[in-house]
Protein backbone atom coordinates (compact mmCIF):
# COMPACT_ATOMS: atom_id res chain seq x y z
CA UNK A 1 21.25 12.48 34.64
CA UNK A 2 17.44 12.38 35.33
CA UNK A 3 15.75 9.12 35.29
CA UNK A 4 13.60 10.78 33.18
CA UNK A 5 16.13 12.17 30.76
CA UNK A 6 18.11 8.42 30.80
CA UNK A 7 14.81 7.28 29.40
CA UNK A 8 14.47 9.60 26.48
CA UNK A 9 18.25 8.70 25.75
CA UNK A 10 17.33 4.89 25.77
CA UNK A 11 14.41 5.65 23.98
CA UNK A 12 16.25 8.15 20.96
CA UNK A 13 18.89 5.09 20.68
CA UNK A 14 16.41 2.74 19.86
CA UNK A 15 15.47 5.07 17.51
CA UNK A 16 18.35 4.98 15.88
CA UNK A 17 19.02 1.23 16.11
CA UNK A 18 15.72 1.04 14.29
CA UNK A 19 15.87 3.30 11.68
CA UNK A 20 19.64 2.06 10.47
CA UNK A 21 18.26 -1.66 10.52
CA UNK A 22 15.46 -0.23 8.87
CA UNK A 23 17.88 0.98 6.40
CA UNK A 24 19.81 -1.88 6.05
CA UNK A 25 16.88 -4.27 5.32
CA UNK A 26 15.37 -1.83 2.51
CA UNK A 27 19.13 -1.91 0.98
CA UNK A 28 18.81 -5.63 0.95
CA UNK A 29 15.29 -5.33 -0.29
CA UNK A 30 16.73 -3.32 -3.36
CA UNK A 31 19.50 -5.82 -3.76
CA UNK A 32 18.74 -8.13 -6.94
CA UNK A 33 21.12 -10.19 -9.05
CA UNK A 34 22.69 -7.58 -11.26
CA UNK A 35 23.97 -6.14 -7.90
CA UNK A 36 24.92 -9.94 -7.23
CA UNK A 37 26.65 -10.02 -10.62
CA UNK A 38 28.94 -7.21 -10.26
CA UNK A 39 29.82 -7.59 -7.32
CA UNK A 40 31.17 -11.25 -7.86
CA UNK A 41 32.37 -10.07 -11.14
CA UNK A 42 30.86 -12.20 -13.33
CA UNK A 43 27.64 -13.74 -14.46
CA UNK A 44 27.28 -17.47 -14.37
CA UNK A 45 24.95 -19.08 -17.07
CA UNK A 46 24.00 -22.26 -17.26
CA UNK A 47 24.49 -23.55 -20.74
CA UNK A 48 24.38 -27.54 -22.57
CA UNK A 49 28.10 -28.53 -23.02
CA UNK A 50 27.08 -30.98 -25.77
CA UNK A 51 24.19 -28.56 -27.89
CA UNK A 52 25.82 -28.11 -31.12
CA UNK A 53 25.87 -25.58 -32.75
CA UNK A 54 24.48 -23.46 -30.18
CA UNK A 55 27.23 -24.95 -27.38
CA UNK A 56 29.88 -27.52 -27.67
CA UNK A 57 33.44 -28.37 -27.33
CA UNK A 58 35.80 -26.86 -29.87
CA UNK A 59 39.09 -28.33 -29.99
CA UNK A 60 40.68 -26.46 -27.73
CA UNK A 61 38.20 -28.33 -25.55
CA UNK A 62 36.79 -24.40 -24.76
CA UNK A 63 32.71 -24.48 -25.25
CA UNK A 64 31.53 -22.04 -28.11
CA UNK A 65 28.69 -21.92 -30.65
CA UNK A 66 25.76 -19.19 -30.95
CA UNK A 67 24.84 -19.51 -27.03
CA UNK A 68 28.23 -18.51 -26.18
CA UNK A 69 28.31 -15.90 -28.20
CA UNK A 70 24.84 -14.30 -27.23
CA UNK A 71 26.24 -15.37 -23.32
CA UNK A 72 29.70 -13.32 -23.89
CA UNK A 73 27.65 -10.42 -25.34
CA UNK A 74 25.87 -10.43 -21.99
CA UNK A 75 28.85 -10.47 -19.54
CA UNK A 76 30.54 -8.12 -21.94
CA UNK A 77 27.17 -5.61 -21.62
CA UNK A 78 27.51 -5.95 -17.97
CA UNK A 79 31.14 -5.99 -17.78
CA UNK A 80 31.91 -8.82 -15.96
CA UNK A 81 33.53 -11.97 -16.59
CA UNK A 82 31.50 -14.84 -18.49
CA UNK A 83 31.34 -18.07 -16.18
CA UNK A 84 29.94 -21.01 -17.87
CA UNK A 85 28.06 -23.53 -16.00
CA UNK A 86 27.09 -27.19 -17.47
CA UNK A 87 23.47 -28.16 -17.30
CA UNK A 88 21.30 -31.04 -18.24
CA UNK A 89 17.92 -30.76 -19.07
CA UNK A 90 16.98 -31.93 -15.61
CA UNK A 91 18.31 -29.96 -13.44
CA UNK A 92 18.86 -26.32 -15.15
CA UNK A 93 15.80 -25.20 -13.57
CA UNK A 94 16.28 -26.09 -10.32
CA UNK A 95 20.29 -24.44 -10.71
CA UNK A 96 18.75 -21.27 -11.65
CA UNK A 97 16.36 -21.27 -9.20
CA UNK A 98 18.45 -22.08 -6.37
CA UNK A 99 20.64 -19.14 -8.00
CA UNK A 100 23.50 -21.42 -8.86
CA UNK A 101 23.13 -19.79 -12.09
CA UNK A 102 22.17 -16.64 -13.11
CA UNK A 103 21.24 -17.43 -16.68
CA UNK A 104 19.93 -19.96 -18.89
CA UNK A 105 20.43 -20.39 -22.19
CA UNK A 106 18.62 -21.80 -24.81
CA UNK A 107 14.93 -22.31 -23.06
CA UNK A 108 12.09 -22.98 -24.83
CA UNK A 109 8.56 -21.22 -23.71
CA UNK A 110 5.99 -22.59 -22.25
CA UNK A 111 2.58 -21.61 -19.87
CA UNK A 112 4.09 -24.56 -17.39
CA UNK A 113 7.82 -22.55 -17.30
CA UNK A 114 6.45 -19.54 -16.59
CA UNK A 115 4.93 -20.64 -13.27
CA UNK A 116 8.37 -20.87 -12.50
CA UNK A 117 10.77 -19.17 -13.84
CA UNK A 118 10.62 -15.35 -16.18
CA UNK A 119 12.05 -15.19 -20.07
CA UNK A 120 14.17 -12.67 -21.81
CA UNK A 121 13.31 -11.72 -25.02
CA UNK A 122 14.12 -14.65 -27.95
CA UNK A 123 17.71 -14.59 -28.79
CA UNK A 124 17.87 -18.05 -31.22
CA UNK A 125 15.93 -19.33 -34.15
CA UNK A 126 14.73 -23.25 -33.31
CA UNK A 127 12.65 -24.20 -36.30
CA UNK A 128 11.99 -27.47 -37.83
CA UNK A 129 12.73 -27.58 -41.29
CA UNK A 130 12.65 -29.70 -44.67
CA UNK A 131 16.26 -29.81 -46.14
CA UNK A 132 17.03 -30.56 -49.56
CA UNK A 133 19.61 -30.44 -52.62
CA UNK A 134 20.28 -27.21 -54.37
CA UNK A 135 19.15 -28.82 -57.18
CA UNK A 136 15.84 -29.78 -55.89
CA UNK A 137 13.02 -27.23 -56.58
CA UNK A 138 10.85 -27.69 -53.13
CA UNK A 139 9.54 -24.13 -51.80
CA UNK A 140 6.56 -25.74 -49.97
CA UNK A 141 4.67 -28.29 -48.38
CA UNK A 142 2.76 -29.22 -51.87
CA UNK A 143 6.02 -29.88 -53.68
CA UNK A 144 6.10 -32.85 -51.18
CA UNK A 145 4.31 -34.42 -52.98
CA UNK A 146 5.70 -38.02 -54.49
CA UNK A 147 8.97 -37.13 -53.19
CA UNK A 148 11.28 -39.26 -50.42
CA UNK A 149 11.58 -37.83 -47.44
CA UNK A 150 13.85 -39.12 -43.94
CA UNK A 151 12.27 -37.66 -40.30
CA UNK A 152 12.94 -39.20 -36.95
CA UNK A 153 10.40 -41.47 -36.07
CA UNK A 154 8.25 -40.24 -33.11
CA UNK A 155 9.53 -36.68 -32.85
CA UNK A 156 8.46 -33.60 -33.26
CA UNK A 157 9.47 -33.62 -36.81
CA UNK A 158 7.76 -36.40 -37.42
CA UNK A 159 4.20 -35.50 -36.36
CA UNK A 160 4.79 -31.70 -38.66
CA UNK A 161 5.81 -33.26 -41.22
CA UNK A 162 3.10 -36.27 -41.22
CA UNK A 163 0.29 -33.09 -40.62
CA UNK A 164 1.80 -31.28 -44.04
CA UNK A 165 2.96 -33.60 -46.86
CA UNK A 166 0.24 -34.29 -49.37
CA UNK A 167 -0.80 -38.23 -49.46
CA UNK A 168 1.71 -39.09 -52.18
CA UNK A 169 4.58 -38.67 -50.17
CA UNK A 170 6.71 -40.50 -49.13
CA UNK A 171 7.78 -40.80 -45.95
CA UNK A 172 10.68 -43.05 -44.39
CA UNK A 173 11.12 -42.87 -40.87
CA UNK A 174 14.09 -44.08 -38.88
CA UNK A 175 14.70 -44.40 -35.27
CA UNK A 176 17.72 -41.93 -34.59
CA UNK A 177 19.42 -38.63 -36.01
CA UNK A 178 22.30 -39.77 -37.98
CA UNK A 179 20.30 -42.84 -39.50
CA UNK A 180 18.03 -39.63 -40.78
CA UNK A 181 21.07 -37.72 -41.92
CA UNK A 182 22.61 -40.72 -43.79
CA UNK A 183 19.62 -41.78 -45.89
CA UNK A 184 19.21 -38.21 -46.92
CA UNK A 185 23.56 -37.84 -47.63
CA UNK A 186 23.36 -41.45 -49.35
CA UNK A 187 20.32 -40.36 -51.50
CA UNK A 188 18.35 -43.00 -50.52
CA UNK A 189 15.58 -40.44 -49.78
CA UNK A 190 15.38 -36.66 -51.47
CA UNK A 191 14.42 -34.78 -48.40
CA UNK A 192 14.83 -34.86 -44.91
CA UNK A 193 13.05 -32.88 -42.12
CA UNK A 194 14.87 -31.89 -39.10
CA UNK A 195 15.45 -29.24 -36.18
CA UNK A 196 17.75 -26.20 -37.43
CA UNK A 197 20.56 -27.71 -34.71
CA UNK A 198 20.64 -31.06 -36.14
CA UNK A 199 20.77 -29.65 -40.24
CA UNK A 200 22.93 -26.95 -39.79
CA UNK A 201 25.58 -29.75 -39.15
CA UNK A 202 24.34 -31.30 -42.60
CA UNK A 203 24.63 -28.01 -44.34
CA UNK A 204 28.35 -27.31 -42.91
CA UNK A 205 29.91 -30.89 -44.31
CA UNK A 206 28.16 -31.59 -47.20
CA UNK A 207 29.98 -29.69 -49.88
CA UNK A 208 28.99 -31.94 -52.82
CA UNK A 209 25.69 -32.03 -52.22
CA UNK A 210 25.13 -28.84 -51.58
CA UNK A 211 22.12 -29.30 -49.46
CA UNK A 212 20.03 -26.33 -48.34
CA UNK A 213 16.71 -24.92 -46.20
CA UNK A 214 13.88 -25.58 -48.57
CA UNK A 215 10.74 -23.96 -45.88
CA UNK A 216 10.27 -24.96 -42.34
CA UNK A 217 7.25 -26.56 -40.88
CA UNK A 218 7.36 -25.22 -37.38
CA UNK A 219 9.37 -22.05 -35.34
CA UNK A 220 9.93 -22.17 -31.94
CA UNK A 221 12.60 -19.61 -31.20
CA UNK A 222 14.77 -20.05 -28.16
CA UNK A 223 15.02 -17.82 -25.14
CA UNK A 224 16.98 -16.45 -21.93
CA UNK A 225 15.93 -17.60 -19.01
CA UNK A 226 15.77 -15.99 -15.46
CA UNK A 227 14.47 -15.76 -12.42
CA UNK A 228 10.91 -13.80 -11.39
CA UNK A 229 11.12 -10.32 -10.33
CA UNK A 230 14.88 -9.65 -11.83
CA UNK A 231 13.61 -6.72 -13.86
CA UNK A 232 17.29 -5.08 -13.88
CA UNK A 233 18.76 -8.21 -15.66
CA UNK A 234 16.20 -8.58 -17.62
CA UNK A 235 16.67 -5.32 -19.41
CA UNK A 236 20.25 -5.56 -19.19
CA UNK A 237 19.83 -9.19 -21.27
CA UNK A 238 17.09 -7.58 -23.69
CA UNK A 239 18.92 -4.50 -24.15
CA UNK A 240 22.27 -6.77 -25.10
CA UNK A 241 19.98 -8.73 -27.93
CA UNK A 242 19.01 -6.41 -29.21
CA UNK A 243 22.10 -4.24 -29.90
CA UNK A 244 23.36 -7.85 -31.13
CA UNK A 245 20.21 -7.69 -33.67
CA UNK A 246 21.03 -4.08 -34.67
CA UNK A 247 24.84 -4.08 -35.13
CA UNK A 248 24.54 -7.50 -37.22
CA UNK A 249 26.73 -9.61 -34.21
CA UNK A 250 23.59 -12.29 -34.18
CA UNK A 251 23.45 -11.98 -37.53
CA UNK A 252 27.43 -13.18 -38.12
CA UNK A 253 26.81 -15.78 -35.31
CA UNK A 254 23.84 -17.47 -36.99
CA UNK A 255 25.92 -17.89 -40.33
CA UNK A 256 28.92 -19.14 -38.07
CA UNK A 257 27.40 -21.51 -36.38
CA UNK A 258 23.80 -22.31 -37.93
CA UNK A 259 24.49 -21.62 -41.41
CA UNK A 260 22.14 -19.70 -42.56
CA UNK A 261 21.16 -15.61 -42.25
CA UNK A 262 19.53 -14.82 -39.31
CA UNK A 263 15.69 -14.20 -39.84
CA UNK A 264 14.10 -12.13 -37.38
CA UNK A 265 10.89 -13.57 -38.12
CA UNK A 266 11.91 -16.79 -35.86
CA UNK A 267 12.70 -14.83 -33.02
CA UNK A 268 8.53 -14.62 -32.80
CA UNK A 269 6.99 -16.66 -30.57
């Protein structure tokens, strides 16, 4: 062989070697997390292990609640196994972006998240609402008026509340959840005002009482987070909401676990 014809050899293999690398790094390029997902066979989402009802531990010592459901309605869409992950509120971020998750569940929006991270569509109702007896006629913030009502002091809850009750009521703060949920359950006040996860606990025990949603004060509906530029799982999650919201599934999980029918107007932001 030529010198001249070794060189158009060398220079045809490095051709090759080029384009196939070439090839390689635009497969890798295309590779996102729902490739990640299947090919680990499962999806792992970070979820609170102590969130009821959206997550907690059963007796079994298993974690369900809504957020496992939506979560297993997920893996199932993608058919791979579900792989929960406990977070805390500190450090779920930084799991999903380091992609020690894939997931998050229950994430509430905001201008500052989004700097970070991307959001599904909202899956779960978080409202804050006044709670009442059956026998109580209260549809809205008027009939507050001269009537008792228990909020955590300093909260959320608190400030809604304080902003919408006419001047005649009255309200009794306390520094914790259950000292809320006992002055209301002991009838030392008529009312209380809480988050939908705190009084759907309230509405599942209190049979005598029979205490009930009178009209909320504030919606901030919950939703899926992920990281940027996943547009594959992103659909995938959407797409499993919202055959949830068509075939009734989120319906059945909100009566399950939050006690009440689902209403689609809280999924808005």
């Amino acid at each position: 062989m030529t010198l001249h014809a070794k060189f158009k050899s060398s220079i045809a293999a490095a051709m090759m070697l080029a384009t196939a690398g070439f090839g390689l790094a635009t497969h890798a390029a295309k590779a996102d997390a729902v490739d990640d997902i299947t090919k680990a066979g499962a999806i792992n989402v970070g979820i609170f292990s102590d969130f009821p009802p959206f997550s907690s531990a059963s007796a079994d010592m298993s974690i369900k609640g809504y957020d496992v459901d939506v979560a297993q309605a997920i893996a199932d869409a993608l058919k791979v196994k579900l792989n929960l992950v406990s977070v805390t509120g500190q450090n779920r971020i930084p799991y999903l972006t380091d992609k020690r998750v894939d997931i998050l569940m229950s994430v509430g929006y905001s201008k500052e998240r989004e700097q970070v991270i991307d959001f599904a569509a909202a899956y779960a109702p978080y409202y804050i609402a006044v709670i009442g007896p059956a026998a109580l006629a209260v549809k809205g913030k008027e009939d507050l008026a001269d009537k008792s009502i228990a909020v955590n002091r300093g909260t959320l809850e608190d400030t809604s509340l304080s902003a919408a009750a006419p001047a005649s009521a009255d309200i009794r703060r306390f520094d914790n959840y259950n000292s809320v949920i006992q002055a209301f359950i002991s009838g030392q006040t008529q009312l209380m005002v809480v988050g939908n996860d705190v009084g759907a606990q309230v509405l599942a025990k209190q049979d005598v009482l029979k205490p009930e949603q009178k009209f909320q004060l504030l919606t901030s509906p919950s939703h899926i987070g992920l990281n940027k530029n996943e547009d594959r799982l992103k659909k995938a999650v959407n797409d499993a909401v919202a055959k949830m919201l068509a075939d009734g599934k989120l319906d059945e999980s909100s009566k399950a676990w939050l006690k009440t029918p689902l209403n689609p107007d809280n999924l808005k932001d």
